[in-house]
PDB file of N, CA and C in Angstrom:
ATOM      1  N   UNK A   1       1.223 -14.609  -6.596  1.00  0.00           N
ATOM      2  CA  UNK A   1       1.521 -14.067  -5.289  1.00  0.00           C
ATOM      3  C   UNK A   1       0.359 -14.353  -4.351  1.00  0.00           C
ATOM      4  N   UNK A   2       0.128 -15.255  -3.911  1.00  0.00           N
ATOM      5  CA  UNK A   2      -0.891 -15.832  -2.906  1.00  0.00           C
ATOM      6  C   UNK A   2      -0.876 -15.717  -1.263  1.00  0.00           C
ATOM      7  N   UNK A   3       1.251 -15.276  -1.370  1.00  0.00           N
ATOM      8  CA  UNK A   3       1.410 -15.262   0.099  1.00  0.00           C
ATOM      9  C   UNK A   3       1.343 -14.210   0.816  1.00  0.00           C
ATOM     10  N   UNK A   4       0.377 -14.570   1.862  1.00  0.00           N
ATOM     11  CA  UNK A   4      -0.036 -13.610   2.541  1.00  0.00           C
ATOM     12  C   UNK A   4       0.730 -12.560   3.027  1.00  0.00           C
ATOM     13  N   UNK A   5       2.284 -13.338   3.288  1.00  0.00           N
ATOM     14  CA  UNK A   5       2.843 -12.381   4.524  1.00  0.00           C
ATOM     15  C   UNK A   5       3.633 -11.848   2.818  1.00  0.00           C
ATOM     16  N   UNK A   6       3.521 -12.706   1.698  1.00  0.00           N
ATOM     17  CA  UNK A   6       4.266 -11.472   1.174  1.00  0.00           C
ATOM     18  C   UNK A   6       3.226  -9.993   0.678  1.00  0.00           C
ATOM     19  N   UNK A   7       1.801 -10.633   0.242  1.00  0.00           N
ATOM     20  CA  UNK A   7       1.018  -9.440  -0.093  1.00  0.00           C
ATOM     21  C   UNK A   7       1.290  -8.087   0.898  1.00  0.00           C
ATOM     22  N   UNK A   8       0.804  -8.874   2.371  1.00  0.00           N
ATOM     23  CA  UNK A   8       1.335  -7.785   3.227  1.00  0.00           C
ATOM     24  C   UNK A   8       2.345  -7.020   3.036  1.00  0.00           C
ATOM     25  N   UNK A   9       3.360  -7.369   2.528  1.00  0.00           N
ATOM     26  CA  UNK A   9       4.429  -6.726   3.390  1.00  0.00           C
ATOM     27  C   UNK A   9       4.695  -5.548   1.749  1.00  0.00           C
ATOM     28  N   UNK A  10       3.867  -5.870   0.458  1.00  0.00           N
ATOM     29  CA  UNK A  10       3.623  -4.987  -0.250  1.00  0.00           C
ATOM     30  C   UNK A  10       2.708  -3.987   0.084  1.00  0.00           C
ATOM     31  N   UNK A  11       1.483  -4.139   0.933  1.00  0.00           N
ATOM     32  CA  UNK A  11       0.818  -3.075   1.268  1.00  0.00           C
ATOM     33  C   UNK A  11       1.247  -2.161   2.387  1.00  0.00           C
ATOM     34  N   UNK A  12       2.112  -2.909   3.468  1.00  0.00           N
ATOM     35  CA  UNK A  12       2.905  -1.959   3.962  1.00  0.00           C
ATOM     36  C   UNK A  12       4.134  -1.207   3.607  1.00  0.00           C
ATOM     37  N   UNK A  13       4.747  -1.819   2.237  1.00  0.00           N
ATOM     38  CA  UNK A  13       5.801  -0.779   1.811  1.00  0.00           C
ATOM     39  C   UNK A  13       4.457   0.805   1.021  1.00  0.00           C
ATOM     40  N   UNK A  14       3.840  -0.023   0.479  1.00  0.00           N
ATOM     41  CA  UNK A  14       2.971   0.985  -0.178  1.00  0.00           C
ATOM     42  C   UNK A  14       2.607   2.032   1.157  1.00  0.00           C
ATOM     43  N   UNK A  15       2.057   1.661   1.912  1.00  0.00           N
ATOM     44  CA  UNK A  15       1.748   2.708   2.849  1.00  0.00           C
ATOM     45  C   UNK A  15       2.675   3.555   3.271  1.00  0.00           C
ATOM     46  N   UNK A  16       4.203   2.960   3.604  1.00  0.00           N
ATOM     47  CA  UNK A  16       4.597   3.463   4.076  1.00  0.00           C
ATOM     48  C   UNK A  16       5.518   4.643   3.114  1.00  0.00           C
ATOM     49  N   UNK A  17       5.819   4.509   1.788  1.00  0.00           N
ATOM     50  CA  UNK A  17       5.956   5.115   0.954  1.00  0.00           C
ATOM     51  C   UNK A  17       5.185   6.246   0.541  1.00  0.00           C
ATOM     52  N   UNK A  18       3.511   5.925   0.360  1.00  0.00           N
ATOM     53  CA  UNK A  18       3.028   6.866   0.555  1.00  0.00           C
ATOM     54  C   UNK A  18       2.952   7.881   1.549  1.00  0.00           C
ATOM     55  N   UNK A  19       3.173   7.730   2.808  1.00  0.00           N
ATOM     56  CA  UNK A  19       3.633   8.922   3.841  1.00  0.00           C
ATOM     57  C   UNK A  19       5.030   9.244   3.759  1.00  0.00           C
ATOM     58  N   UNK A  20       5.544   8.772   2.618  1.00  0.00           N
ATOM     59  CA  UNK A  20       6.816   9.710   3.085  1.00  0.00           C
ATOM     60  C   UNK A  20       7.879   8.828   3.619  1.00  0.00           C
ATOM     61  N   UNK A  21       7.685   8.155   4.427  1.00  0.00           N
ATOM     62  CA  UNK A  21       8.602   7.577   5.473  1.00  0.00           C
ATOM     63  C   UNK A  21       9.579   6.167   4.604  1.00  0.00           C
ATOM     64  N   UNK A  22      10.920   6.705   5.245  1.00  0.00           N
ATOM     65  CA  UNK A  22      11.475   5.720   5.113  1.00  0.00           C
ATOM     66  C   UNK A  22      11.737   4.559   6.043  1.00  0.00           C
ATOM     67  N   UNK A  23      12.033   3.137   5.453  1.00  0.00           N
ATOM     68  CA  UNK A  23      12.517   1.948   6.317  1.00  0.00           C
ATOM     69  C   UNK A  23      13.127   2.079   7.799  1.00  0.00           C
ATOM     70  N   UNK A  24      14.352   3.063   7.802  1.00  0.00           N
ATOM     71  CA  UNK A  24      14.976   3.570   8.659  1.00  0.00           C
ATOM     72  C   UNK A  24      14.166   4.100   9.900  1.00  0.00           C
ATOM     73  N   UNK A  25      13.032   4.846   9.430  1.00  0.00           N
ATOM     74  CA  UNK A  25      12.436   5.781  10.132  1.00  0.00           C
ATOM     75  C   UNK A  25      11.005   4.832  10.706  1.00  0.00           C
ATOM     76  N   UNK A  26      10.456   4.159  10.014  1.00  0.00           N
ATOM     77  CA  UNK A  26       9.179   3.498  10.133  1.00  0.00           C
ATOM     78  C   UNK A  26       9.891   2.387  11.337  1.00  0.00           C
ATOM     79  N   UNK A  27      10.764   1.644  11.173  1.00  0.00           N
ATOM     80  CA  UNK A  27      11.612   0.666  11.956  1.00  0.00           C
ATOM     81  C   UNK A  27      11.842   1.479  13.266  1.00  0.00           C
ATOM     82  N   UNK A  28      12.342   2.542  13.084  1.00  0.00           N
ATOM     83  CA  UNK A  28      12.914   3.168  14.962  1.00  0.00           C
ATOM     84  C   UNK A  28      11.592   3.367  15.098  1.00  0.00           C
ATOM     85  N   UNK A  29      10.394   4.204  14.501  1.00  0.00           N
ATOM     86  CA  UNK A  29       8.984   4.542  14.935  1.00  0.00           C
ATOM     87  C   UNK A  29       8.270   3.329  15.994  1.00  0.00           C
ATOM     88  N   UNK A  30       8.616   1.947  14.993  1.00  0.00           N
ATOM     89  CA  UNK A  30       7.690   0.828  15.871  1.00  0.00           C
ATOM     90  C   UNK A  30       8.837   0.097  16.697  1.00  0.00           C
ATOM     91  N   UNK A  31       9.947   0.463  17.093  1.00  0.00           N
ATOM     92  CA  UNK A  31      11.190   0.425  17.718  1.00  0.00           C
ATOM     93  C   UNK A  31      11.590  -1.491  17.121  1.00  0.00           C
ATOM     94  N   UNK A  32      12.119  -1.658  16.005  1.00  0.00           N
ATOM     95  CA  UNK A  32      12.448  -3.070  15.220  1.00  0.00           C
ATOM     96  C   UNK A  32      13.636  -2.568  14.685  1.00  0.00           C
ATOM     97  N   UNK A  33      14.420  -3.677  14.428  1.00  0.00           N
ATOM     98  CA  UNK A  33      15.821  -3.521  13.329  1.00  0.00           C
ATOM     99  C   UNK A  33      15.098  -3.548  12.186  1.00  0.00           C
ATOM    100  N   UNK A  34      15.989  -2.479  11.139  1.00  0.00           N
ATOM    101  CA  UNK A  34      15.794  -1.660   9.586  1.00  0.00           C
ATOM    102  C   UNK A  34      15.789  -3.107   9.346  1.00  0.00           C
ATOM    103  N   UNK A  35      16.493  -4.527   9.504  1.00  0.00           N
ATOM    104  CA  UNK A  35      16.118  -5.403   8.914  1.00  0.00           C
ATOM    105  C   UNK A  35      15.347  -6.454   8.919  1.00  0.00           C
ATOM    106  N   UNK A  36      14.732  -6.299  10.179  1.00  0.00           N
ATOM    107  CA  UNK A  36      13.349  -6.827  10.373  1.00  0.00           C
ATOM    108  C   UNK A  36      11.920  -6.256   9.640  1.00  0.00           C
ATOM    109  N   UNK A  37      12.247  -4.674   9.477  1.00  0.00           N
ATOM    110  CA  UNK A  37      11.184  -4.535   8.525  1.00  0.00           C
ATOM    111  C   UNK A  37      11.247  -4.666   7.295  1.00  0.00           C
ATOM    112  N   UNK A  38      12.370  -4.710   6.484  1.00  0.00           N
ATOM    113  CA  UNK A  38      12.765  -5.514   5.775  1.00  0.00           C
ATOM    114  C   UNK A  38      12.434  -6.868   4.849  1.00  0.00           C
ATOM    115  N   UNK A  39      12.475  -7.108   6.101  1.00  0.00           N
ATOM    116  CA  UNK A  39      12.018  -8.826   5.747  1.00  0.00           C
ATOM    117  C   UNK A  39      10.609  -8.943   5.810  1.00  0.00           C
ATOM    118  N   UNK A  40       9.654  -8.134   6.789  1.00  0.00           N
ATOM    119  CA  UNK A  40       8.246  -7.942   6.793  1.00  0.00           C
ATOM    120  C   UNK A  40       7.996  -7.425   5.141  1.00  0.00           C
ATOM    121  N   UNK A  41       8.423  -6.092   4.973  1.00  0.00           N
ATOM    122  CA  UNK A  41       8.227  -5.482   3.606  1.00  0.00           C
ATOM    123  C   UNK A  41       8.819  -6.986   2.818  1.00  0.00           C
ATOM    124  N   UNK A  42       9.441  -7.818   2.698  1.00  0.00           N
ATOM    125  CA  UNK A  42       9.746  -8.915   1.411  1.00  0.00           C
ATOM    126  C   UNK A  42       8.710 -10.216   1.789  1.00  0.00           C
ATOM    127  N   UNK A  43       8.083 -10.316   2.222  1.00  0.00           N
ATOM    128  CA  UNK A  43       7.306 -11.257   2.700  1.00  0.00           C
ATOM    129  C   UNK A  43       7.865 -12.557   3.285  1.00  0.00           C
ATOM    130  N   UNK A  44       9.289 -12.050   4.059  1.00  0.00           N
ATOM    131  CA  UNK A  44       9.969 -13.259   4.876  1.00  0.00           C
ATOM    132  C   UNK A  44       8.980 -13.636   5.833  1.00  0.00           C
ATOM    133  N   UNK A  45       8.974 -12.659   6.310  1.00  0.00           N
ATOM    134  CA  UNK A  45       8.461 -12.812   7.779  1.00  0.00           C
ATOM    135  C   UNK A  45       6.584 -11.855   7.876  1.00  0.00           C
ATOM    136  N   UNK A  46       6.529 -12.526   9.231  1.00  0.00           N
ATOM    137  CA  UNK A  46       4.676 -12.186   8.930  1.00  0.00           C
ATOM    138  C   UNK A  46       5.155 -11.327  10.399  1.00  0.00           C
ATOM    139  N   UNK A  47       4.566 -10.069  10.521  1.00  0.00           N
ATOM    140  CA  UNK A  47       4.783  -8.878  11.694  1.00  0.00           C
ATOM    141  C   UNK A  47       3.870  -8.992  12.868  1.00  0.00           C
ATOM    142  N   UNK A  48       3.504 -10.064  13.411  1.00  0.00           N
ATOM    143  CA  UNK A  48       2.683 -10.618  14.105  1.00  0.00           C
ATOM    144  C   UNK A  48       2.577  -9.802  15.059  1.00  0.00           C
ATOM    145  N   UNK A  49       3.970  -9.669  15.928  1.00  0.00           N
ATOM    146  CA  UNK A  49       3.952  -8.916  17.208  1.00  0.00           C
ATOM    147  C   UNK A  49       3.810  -7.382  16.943  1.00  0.00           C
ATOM    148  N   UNK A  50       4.165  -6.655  15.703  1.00  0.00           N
ATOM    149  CA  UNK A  50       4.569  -5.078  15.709  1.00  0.00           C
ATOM    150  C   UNK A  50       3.084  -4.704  14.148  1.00  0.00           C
ATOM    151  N   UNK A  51       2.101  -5.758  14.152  1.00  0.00           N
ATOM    152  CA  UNK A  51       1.133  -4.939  13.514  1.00  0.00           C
ATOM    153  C   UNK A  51       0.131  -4.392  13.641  1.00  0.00           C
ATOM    154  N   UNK A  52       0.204  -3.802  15.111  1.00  0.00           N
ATOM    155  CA  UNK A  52      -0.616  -3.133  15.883  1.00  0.00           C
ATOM    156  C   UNK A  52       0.007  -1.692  15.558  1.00  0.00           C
ATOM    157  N   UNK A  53       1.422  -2.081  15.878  1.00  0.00           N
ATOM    158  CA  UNK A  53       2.393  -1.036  16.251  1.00  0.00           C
ATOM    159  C   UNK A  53       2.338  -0.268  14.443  1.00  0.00           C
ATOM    160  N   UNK A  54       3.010  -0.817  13.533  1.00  0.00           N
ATOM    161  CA  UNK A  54       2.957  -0.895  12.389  1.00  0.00           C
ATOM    162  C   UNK A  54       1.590  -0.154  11.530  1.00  0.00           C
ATOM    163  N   UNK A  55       0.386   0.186  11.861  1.00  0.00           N
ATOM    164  CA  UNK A  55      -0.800   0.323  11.830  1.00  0.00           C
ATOM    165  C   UNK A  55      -0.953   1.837  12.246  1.00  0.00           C
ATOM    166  N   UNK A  56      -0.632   1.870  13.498  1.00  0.00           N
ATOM    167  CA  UNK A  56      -0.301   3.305  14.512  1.00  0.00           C
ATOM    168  C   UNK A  56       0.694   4.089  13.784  1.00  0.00           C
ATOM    169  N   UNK A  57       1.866   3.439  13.689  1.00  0.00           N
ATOM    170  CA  UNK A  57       2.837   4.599  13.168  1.00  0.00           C
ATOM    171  C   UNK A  57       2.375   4.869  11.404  1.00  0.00           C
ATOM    172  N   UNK A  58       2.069   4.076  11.142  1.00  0.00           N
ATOM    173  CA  UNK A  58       1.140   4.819   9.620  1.00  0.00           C
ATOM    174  C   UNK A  58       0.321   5.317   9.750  1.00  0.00           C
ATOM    175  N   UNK A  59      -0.496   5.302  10.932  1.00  0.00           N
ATOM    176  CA  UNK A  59      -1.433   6.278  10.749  1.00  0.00           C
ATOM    177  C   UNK A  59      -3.017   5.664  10.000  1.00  0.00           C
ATOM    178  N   UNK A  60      -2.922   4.077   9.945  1.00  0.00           N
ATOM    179  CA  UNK A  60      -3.915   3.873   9.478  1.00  0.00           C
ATOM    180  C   UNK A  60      -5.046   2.449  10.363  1.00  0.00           C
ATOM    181  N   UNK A  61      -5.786   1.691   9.811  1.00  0.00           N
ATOM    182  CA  UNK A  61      -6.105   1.122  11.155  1.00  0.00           C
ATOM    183  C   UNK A  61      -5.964  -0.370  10.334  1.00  0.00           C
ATOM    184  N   UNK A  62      -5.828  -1.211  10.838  1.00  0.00           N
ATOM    185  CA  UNK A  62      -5.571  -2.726  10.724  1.00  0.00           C
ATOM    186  C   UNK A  62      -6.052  -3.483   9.878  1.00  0.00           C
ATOM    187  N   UNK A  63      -7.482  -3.012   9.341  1.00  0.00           N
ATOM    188  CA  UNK A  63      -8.652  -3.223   8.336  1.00  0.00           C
ATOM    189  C   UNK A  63      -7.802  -2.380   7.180  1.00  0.00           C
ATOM    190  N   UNK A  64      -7.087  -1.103   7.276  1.00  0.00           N
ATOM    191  CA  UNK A  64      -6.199  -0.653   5.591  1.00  0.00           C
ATOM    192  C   UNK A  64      -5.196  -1.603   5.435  1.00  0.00           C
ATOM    193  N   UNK A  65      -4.548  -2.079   6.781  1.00  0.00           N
ATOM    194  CA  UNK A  65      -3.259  -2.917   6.698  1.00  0.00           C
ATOM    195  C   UNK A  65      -3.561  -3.646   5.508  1.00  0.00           C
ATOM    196  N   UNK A  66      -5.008  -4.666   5.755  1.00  0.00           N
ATOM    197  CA  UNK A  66      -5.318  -5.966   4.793  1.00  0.00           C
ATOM    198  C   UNK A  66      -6.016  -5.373   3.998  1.00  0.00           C
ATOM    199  N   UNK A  67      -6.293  -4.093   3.185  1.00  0.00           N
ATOM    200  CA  UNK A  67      -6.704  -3.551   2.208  1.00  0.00           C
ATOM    201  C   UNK A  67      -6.328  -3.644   1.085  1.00  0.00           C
ATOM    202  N   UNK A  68      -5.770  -5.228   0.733  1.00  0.00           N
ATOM    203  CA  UNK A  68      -4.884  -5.063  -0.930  1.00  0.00           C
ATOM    204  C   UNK A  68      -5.064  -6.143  -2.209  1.00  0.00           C
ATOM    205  N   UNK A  69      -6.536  -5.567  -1.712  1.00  0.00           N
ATOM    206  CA  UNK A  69      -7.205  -6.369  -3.530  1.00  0.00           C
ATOM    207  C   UNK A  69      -6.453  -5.745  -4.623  1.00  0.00           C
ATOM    208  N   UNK A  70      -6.011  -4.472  -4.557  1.00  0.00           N
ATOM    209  CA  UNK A  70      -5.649  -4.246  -5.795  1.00  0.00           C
ATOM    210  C   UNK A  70      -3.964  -4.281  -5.912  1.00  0.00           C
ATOM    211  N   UNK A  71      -3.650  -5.147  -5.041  1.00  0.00           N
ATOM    212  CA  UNK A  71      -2.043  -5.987  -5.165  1.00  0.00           C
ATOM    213  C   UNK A  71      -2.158  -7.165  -5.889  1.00  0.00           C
ATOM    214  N   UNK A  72      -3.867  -7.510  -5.865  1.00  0.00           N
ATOM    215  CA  UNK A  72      -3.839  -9.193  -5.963  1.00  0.00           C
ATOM    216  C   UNK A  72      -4.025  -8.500  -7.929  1.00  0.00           C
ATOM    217  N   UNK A  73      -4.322  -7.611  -8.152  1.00  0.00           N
ATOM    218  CA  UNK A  73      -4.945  -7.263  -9.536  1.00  0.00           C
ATOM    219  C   UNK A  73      -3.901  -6.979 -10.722  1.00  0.00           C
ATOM    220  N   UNK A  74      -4.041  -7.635 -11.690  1.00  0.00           N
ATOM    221  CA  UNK A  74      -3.140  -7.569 -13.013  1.00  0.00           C
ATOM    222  C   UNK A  74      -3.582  -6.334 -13.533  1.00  0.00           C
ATOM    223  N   UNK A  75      -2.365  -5.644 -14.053  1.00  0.00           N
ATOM    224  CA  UNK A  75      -2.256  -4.766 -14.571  1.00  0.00           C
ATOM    225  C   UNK A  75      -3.450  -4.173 -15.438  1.00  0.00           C
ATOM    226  N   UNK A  76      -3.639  -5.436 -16.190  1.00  0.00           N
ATOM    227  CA  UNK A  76      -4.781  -5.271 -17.355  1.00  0.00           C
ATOM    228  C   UNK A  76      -6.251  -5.209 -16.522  1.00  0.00           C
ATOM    229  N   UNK A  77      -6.612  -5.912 -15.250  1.00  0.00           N
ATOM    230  CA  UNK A  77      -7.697  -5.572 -14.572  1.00  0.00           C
ATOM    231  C   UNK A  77      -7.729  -4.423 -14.232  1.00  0.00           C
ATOM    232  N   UNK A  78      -7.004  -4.321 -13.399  1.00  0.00           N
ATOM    233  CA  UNK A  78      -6.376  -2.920 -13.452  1.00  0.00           C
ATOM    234  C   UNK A  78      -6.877  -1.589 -14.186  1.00  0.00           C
ATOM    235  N   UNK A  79      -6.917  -1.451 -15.060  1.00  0.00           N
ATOM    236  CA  UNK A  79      -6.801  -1.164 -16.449  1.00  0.00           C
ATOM    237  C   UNK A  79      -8.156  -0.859 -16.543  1.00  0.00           C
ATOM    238  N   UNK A  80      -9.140  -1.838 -16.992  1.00  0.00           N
ATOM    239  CA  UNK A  80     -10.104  -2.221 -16.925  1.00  0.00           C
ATOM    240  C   UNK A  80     -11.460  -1.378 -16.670  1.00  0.00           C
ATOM    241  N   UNK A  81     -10.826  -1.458 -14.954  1.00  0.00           N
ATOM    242  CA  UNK A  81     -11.749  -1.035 -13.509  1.00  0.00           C
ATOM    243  C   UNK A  81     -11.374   0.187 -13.830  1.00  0.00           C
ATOM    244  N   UNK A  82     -10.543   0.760 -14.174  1.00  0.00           N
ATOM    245  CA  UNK A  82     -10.210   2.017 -14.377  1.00  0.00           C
ATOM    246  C   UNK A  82     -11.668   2.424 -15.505  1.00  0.00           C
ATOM    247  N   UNK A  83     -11.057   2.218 -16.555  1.00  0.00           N
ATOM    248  CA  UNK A  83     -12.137   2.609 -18.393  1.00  0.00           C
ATOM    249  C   UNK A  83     -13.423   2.140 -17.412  1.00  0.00           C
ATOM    250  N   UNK A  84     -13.884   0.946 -16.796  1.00  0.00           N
ATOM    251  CA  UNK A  84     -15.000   1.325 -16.639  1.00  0.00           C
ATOM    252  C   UNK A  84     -15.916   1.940 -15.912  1.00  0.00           C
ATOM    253  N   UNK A  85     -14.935   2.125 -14.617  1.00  0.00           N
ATOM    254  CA  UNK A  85     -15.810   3.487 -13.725  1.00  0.00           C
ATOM    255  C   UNK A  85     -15.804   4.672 -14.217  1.00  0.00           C
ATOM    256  N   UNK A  86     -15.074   5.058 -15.380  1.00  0.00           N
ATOM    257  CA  UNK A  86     -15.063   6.959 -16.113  1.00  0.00           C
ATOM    258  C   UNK A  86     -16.484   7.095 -15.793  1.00  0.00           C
ATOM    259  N   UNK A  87     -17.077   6.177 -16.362  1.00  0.00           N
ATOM    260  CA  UNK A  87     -18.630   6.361 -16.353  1.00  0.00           C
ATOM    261  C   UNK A  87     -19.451   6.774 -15.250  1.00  0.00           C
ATOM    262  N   UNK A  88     -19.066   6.445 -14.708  1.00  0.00           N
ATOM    263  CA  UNK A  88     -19.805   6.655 -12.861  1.00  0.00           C
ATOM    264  C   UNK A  88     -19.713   7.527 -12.442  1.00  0.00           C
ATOM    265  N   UNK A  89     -18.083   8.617 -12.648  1.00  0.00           N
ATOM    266  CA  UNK A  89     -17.962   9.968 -12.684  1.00  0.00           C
ATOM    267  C   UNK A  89     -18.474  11.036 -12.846  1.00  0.00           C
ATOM    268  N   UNK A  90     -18.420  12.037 -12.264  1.00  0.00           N
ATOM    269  CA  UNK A  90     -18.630  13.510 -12.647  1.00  0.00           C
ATOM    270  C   UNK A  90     -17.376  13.766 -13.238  1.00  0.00           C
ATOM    271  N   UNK A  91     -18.102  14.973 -14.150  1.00  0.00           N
ATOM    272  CA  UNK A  91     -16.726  15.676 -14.887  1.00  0.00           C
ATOM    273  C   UNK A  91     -16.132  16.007 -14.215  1.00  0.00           C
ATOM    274  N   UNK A  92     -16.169  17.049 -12.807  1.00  0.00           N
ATOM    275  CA  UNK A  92     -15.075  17.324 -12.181  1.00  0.00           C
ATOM    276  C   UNK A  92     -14.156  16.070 -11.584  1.00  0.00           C
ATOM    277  N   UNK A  93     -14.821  14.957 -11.442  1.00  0.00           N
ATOM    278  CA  UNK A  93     -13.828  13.923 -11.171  1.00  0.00           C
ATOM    279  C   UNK A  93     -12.767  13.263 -12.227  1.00  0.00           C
ATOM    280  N   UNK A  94     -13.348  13.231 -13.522  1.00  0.00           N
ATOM    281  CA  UNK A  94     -12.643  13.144 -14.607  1.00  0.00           C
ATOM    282  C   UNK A  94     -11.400  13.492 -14.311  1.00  0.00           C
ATOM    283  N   UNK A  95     -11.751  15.507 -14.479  1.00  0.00           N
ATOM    284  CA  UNK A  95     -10.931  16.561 -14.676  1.00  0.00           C
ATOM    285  C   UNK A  95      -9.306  16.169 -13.993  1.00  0.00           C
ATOM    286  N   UNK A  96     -10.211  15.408 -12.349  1.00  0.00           N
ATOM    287  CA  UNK A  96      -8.931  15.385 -11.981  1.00  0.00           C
ATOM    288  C   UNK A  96      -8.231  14.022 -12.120  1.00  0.00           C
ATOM    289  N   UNK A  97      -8.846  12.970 -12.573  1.00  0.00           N
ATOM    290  CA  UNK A  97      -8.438  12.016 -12.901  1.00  0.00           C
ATOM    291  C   UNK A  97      -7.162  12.229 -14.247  1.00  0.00           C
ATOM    292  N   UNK A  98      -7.934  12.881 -14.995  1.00  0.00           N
ATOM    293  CA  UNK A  98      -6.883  12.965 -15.882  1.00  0.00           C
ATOM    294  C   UNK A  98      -6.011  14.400 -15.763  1.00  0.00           C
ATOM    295  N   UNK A  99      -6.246  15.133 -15.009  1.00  0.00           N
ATOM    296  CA  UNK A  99      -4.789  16.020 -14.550  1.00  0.00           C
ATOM    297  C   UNK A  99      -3.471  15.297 -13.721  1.00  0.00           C
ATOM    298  N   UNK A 100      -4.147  14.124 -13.076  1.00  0.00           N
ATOM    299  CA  UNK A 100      -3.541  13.277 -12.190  1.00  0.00           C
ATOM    300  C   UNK A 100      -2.363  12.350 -13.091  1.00  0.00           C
ATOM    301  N   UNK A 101      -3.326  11.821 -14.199  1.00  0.00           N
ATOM    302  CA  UNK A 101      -2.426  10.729 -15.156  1.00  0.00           C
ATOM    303  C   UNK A 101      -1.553  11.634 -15.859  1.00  0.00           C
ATOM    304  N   UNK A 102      -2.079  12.710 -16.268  1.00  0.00           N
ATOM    305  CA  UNK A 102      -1.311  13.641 -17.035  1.00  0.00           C
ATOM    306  C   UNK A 102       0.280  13.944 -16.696  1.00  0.00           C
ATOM    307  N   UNK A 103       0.020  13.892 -15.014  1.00  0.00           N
ATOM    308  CA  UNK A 103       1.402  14.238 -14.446  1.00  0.00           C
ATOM    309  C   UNK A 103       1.924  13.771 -13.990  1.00  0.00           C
ATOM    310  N   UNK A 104       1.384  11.998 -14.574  1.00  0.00           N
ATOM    311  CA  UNK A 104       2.382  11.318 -14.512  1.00  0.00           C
ATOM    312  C   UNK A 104       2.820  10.387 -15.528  1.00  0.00           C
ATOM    313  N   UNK A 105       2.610  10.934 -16.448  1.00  0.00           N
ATOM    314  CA  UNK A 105       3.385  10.831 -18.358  1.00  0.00           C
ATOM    315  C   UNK A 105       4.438  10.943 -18.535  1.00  0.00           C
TER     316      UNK A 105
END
């Protein structure tokens, strides 16, 4: 997955998932057809004109938009980076690290 407009358009479903919001709703927000974002979220199309807009209605700034090294990352790196920062932790970060995984077993 090298392509840009498709990485993108995974970090903006991610974002926009994480707030909650659906396609429907994120699309009237930056005023686009449900299937124009669509095609942004599948990496048809690159959101040239509405990723200002796109940015604003998430709530985040343009620099999170292109925030997705860890789209480019295999599972097993993944993985990895995980086991080896435990270390770097405080226990209370642990604690919640693994109350976090816990609940989602």
């Amino acid at each position: 997955m090298n392509n840009i407009k498709e990485i993108l358009g995974l970090r903006i479903r991610e974002l926009r998932k994480q707030k909650g919001i659906t396609q429907e709703q994120l699309a009237e927000m930056i005023n686009i057809d449900q299937r124009n974002l669509s095609n942004i979220e599948c990496g048809v199309t690159f959101p040239s004109k509405s990723l200002g807009e796109i940015a604003n209605a998430l709530n985040v700034s343009l620099r999170d938009l292109f925030d997705f090294e860890h789209v480019k990352l295999t599972s097993e790196e993944m993985k990895n980076f995980i086991c080896n920062s435990l270390d770097n932790l405080s226990d209370s970060d642990i604690k919640i690290i693994y109350r976090l995984i816990k609940s989602m077993v």
